[in-house]
PDB file of N, CA and C in Angstrom:
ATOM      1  N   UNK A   1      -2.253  -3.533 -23.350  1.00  0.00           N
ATOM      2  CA  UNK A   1      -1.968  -4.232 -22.120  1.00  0.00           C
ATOM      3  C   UNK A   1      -0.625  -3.761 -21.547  1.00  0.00           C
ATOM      4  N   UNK A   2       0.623  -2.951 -22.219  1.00  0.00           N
ATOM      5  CA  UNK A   2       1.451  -2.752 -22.126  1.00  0.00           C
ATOM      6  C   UNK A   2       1.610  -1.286 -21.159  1.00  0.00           C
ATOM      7  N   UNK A   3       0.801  -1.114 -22.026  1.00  0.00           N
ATOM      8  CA  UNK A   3       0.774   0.192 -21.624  1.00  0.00           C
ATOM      9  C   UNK A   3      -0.191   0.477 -20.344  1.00  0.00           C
ATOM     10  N   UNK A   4      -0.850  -0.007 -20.296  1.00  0.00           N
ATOM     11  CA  UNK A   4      -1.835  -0.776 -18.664  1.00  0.00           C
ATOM     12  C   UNK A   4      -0.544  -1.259 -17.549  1.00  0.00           C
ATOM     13  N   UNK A   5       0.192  -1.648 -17.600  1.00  0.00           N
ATOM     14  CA  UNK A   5       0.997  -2.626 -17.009  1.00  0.00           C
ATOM     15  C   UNK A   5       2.081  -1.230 -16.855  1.00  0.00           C
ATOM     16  N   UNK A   6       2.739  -0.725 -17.315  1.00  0.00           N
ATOM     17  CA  UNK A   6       3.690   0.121 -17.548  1.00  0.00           C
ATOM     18  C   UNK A   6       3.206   1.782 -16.823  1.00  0.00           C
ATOM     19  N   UNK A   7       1.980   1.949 -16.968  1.00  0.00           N
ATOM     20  CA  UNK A   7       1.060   2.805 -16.032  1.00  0.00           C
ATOM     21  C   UNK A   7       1.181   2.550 -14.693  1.00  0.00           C
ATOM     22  N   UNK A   8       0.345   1.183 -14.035  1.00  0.00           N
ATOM     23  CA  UNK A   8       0.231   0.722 -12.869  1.00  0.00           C
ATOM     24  C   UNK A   8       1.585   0.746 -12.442  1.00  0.00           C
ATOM     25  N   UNK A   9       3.097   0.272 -12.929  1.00  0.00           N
ATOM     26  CA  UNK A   9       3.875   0.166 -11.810  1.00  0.00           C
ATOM     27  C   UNK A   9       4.812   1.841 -12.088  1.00  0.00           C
ATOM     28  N   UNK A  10       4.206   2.684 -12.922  1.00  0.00           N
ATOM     29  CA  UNK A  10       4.801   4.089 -12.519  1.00  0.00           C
ATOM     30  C   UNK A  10       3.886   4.322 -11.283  1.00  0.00           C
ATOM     31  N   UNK A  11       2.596   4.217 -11.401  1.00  0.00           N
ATOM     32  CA  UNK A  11       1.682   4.904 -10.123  1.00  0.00           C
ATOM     33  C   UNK A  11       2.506   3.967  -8.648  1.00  0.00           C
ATOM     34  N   UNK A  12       2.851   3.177  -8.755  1.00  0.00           N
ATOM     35  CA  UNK A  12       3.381   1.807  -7.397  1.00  0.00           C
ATOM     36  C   UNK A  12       4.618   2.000  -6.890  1.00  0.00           C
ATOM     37  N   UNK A  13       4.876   2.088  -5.604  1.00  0.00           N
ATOM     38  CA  UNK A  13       6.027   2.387  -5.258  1.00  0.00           C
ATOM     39  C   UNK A  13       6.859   0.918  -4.934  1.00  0.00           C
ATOM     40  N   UNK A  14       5.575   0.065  -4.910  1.00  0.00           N
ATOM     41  CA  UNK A  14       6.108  -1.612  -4.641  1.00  0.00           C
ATOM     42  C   UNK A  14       4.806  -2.246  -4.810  1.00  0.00           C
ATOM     43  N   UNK A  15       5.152  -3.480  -5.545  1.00  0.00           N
ATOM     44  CA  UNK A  15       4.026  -4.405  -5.891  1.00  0.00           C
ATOM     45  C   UNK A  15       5.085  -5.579  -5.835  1.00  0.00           C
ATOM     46  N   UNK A  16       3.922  -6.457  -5.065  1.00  0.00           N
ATOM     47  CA  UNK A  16       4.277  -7.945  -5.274  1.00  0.00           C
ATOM     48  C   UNK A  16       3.461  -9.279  -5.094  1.00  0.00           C
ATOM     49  N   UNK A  17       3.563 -10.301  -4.884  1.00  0.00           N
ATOM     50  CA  UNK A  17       2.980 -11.239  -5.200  1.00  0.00           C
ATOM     51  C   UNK A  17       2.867 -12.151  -4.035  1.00  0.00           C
ATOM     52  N   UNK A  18       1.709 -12.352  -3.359  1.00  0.00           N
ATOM     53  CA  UNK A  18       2.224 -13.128  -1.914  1.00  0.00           C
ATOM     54  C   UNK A  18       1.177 -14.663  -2.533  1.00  0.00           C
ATOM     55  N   UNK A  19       1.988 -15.541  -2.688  1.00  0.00           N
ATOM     56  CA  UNK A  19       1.003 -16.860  -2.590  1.00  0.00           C
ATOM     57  C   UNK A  19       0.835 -17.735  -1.218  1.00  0.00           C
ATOM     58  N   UNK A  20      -0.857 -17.936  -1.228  1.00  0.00           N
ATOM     59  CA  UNK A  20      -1.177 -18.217   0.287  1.00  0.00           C
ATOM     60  C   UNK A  20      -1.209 -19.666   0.023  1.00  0.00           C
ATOM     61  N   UNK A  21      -0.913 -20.628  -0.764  1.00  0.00           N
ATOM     62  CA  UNK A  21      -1.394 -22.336  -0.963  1.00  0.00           C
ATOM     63  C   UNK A  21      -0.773 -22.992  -2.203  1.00  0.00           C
ATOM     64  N   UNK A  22      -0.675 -24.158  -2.570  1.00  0.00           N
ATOM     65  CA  UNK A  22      -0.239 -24.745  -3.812  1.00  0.00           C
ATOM     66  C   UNK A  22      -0.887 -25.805  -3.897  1.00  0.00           C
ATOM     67  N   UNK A  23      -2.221 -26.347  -4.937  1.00  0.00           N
ATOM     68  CA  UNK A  23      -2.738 -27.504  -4.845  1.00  0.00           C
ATOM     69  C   UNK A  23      -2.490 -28.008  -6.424  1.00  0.00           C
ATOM     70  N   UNK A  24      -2.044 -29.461  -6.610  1.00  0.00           N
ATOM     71  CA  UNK A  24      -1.656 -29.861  -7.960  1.00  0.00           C
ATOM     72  C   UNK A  24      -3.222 -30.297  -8.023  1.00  0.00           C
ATOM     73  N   UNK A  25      -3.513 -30.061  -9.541  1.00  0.00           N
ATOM     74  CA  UNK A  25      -4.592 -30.795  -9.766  1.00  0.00           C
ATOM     75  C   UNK A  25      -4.768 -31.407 -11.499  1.00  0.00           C
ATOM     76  N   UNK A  26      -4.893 -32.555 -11.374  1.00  0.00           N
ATOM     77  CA  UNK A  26      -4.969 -33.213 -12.934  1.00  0.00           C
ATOM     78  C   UNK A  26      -4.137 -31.989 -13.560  1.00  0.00           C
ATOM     79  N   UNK A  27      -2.605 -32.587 -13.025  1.00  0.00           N
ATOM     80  CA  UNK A  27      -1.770 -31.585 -14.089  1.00  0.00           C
ATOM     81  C   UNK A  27      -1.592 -30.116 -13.938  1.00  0.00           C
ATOM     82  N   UNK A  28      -2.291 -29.484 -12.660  1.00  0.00           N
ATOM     83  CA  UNK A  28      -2.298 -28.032 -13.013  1.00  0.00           C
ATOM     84  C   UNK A  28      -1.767 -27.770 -11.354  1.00  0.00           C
ATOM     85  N   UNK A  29      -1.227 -26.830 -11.251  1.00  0.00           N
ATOM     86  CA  UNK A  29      -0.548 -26.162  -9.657  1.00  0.00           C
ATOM     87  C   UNK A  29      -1.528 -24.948 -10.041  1.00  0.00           C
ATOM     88  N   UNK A  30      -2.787 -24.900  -8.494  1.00  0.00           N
ATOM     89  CA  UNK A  30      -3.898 -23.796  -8.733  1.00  0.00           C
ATOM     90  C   UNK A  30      -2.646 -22.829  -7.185  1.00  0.00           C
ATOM     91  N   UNK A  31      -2.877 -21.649  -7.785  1.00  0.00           N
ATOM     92  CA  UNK A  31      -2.125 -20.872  -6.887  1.00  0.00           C
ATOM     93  C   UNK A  31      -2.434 -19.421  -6.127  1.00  0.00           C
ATOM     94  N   UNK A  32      -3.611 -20.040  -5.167  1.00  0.00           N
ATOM     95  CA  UNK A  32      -4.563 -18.339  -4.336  1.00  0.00           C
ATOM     96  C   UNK A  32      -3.168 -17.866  -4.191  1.00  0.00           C
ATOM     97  N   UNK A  33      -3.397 -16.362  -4.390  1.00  0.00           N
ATOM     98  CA  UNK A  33      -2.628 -15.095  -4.136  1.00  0.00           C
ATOM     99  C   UNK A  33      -3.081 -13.966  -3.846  1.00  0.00           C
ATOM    100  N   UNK A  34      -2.516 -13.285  -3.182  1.00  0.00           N
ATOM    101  CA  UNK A  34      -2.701 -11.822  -2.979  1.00  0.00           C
ATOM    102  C   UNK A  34      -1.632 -10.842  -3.885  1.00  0.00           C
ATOM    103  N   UNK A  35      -2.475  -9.535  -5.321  1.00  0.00           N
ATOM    104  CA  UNK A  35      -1.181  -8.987  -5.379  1.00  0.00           C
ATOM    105  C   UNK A  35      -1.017  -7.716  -4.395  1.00  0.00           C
ATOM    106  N   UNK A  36      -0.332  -7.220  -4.038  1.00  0.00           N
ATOM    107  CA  UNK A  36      -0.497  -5.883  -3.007  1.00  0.00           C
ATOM    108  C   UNK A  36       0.931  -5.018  -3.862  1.00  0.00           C
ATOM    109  N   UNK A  37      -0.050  -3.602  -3.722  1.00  0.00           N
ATOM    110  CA  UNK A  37       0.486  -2.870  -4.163  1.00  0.00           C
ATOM    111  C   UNK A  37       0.670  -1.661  -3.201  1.00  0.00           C
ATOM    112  N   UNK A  38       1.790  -0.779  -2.948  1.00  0.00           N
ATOM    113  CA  UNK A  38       2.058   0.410  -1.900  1.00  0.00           C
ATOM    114  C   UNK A  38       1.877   1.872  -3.229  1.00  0.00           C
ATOM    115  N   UNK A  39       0.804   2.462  -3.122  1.00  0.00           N
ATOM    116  CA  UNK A  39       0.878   3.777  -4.400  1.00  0.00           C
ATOM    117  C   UNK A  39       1.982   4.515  -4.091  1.00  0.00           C
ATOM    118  N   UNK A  40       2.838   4.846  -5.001  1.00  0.00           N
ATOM    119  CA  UNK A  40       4.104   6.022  -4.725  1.00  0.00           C
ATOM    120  C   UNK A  40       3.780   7.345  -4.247  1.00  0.00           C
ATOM    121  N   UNK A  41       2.621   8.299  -4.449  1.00  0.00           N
ATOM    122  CA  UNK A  41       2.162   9.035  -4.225  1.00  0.00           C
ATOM    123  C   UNK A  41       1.731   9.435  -2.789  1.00  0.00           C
ATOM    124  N   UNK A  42       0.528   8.285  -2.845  1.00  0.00           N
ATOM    125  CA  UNK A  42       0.128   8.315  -1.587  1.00  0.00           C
ATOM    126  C   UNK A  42       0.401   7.551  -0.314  1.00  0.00           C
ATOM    127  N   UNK A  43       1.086   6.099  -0.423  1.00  0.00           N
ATOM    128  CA  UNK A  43       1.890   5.385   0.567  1.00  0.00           C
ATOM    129  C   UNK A  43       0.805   4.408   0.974  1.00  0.00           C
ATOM    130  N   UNK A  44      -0.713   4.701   0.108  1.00  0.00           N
ATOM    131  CA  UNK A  44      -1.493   3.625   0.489  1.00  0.00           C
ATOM    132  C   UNK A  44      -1.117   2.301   0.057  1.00  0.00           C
ATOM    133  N   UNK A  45      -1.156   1.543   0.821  1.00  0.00           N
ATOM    134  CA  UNK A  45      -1.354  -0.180   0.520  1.00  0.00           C
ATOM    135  C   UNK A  45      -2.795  -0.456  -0.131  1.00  0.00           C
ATOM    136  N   UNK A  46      -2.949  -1.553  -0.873  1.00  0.00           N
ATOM    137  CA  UNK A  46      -3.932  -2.095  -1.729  1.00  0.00           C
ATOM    138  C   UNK A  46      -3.764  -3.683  -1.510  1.00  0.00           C
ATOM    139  N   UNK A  47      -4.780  -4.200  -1.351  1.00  0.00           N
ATOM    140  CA  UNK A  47      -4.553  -5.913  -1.978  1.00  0.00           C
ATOM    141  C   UNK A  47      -5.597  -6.138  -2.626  1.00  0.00           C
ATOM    142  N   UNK A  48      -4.975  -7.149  -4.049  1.00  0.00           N
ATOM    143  CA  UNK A  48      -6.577  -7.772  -4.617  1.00  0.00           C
ATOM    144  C   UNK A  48      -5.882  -9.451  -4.405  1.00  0.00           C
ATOM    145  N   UNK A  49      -7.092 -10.092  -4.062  1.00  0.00           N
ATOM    146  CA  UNK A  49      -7.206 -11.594  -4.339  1.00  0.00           C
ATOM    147  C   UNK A  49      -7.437 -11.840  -5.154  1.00  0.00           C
ATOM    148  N   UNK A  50      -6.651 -13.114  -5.786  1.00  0.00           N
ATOM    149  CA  UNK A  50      -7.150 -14.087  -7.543  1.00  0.00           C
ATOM    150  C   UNK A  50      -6.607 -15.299  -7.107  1.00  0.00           C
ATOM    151  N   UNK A  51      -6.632 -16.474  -8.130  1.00  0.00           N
ATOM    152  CA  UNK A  51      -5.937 -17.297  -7.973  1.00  0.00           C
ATOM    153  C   UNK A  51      -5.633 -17.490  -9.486  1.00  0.00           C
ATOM    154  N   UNK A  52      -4.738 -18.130  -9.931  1.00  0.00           N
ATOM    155  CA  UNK A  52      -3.206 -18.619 -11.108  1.00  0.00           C
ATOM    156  C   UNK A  52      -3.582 -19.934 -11.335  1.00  0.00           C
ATOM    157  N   UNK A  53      -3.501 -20.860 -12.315  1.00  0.00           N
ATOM    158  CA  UNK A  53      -3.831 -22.101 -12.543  1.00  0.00           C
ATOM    159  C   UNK A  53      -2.691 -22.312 -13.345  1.00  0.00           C
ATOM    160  N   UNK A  54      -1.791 -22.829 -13.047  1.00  0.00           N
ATOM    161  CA  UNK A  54      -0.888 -23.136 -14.385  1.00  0.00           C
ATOM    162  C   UNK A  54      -0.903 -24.228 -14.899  1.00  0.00           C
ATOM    163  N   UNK A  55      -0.689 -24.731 -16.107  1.00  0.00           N
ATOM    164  CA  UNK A  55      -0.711 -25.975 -16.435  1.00  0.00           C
ATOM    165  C   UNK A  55       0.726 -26.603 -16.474  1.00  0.00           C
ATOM    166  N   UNK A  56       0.741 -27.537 -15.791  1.00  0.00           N
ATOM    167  CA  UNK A  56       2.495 -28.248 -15.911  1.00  0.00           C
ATOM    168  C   UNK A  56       2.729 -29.552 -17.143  1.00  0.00           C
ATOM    169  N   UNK A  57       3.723 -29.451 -17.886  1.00  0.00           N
ATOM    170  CA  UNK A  57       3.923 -30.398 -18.505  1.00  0.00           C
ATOM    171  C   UNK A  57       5.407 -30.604 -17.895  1.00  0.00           C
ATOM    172  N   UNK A  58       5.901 -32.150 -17.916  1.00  0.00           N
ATOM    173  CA  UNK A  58       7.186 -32.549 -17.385  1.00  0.00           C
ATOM    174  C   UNK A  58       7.993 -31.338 -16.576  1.00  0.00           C
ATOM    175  N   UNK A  59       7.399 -30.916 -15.406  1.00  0.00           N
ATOM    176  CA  UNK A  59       7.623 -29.845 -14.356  1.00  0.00           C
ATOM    177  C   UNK A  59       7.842 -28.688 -14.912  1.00  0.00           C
ATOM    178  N   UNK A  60       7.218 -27.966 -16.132  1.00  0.00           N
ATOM    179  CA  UNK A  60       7.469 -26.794 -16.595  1.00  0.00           C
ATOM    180  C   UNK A  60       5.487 -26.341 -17.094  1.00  0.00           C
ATOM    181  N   UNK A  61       6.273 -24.977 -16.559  1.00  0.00           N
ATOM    182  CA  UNK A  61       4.671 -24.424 -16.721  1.00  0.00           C
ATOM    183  C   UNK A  61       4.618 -24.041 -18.075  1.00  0.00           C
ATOM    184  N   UNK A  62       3.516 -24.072 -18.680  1.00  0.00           N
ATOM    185  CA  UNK A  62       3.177 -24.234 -20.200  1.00  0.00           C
ATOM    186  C   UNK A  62       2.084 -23.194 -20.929  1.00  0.00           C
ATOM    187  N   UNK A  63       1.486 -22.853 -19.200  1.00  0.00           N
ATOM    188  CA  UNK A  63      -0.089 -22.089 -19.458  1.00  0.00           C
ATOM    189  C   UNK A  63      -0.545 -21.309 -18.159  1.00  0.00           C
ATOM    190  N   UNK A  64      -1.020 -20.246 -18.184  1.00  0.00           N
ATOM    191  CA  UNK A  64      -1.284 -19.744 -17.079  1.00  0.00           C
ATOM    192  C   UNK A  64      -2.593 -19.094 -17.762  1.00  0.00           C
ATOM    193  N   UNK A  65      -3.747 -19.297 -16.093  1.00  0.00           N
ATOM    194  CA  UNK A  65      -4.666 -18.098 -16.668  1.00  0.00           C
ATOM    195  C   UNK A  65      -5.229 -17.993 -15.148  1.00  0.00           C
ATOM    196  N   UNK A  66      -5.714 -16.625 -15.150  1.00  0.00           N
ATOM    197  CA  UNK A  66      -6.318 -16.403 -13.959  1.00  0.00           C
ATOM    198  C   UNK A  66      -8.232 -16.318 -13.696  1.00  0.00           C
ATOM    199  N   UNK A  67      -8.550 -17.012 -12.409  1.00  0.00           N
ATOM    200  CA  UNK A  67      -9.771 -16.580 -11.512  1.00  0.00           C
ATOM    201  C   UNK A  67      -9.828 -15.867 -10.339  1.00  0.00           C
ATOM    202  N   UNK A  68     -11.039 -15.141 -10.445  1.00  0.00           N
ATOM    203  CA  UNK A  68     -11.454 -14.159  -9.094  1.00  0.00           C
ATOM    204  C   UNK A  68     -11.604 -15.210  -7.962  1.00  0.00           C
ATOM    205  N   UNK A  69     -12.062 -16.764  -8.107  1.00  0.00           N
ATOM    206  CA  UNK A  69     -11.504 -17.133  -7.150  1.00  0.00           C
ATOM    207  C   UNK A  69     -11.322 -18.934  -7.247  1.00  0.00           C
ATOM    208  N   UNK A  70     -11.114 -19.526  -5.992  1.00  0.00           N
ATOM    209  CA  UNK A  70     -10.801 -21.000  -6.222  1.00  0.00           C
ATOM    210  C   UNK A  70     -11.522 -21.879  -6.523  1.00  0.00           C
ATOM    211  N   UNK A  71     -12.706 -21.592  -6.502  1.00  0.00           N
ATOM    212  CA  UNK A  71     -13.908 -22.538  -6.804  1.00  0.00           C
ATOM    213  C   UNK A  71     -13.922 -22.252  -8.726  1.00  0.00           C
ATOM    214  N   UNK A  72     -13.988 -21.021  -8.905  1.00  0.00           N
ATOM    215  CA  UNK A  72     -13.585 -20.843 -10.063  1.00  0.00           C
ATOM    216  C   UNK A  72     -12.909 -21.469 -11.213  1.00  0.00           C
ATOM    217  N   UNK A  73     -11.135 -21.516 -10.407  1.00  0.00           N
ATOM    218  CA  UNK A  73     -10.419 -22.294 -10.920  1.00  0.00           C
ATOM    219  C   UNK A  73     -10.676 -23.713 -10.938  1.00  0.00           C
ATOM    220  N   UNK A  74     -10.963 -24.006 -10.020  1.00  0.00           N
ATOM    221  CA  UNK A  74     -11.126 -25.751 -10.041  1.00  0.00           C
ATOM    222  C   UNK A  74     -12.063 -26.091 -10.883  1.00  0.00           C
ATOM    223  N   UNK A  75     -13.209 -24.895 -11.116  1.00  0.00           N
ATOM    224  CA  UNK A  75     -14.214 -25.764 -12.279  1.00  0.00           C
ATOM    225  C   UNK A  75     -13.864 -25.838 -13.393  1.00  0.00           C
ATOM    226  N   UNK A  76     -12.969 -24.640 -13.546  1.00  0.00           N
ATOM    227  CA  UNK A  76     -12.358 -24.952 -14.531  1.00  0.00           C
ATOM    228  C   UNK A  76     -11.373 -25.693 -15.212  1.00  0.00           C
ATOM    229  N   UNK A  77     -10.491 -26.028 -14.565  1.00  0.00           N
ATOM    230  CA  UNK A  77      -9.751 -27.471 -14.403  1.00  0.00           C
ATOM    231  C   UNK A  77     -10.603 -28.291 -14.987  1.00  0.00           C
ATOM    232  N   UNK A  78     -11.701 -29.044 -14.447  1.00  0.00           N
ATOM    233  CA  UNK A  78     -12.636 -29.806 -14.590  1.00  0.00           C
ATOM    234  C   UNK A  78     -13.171 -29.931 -15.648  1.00  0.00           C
ATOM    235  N   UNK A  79     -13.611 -28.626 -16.122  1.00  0.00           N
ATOM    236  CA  UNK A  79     -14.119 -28.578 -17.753  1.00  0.00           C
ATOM    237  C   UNK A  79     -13.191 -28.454 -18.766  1.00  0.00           C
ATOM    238  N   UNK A  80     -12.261 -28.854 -18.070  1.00  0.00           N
ATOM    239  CA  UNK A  80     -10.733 -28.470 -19.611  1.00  0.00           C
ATOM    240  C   UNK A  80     -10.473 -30.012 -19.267  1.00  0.00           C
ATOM    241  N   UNK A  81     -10.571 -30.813 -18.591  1.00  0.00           N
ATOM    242  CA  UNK A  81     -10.471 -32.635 -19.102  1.00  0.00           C
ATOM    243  C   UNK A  81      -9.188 -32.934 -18.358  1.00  0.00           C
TER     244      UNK A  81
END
């Protein structure tokens, strides 16, 4: 995974993280995002959509995992209690 991660931002001339919403839910801040990346090479722009679910305990995040999208996350919320 390191080495996945350490690849992608040699190929990137800029990557970052744009969040479009923040909904708390039974405990969790679900968080749609876009990451967009500019390739160093070629100067193309990229975006992928996901959304972030974190779990909050006493205002600190504890857990993170990601879905392809929000309906996703929320069911999952749902089936974790």
């Amino acid at each position: 995974m390191r080495r996945w991660f350490d690849e992608f931002y040699e190929a990137m001339d800029e990557v970052r993280l744009e969040p479009h919403e923040f909904h708390e839910v039974r405990g969790w801040l679900v968080v749609p995002f876009s990451i967009v990346a500019r390739g160093r090479a070629t100067g193309l722009e990229v975006e992928q959509r996901a959304d972030q679910a974190w779990r909050l305990r006493d205002g600190r995040a504890i857990h993170l995992e990601l879905f392809a999208d929000l309906e996703e996350a929320l069911a999952a919320i749902e089936e974790a209690g």
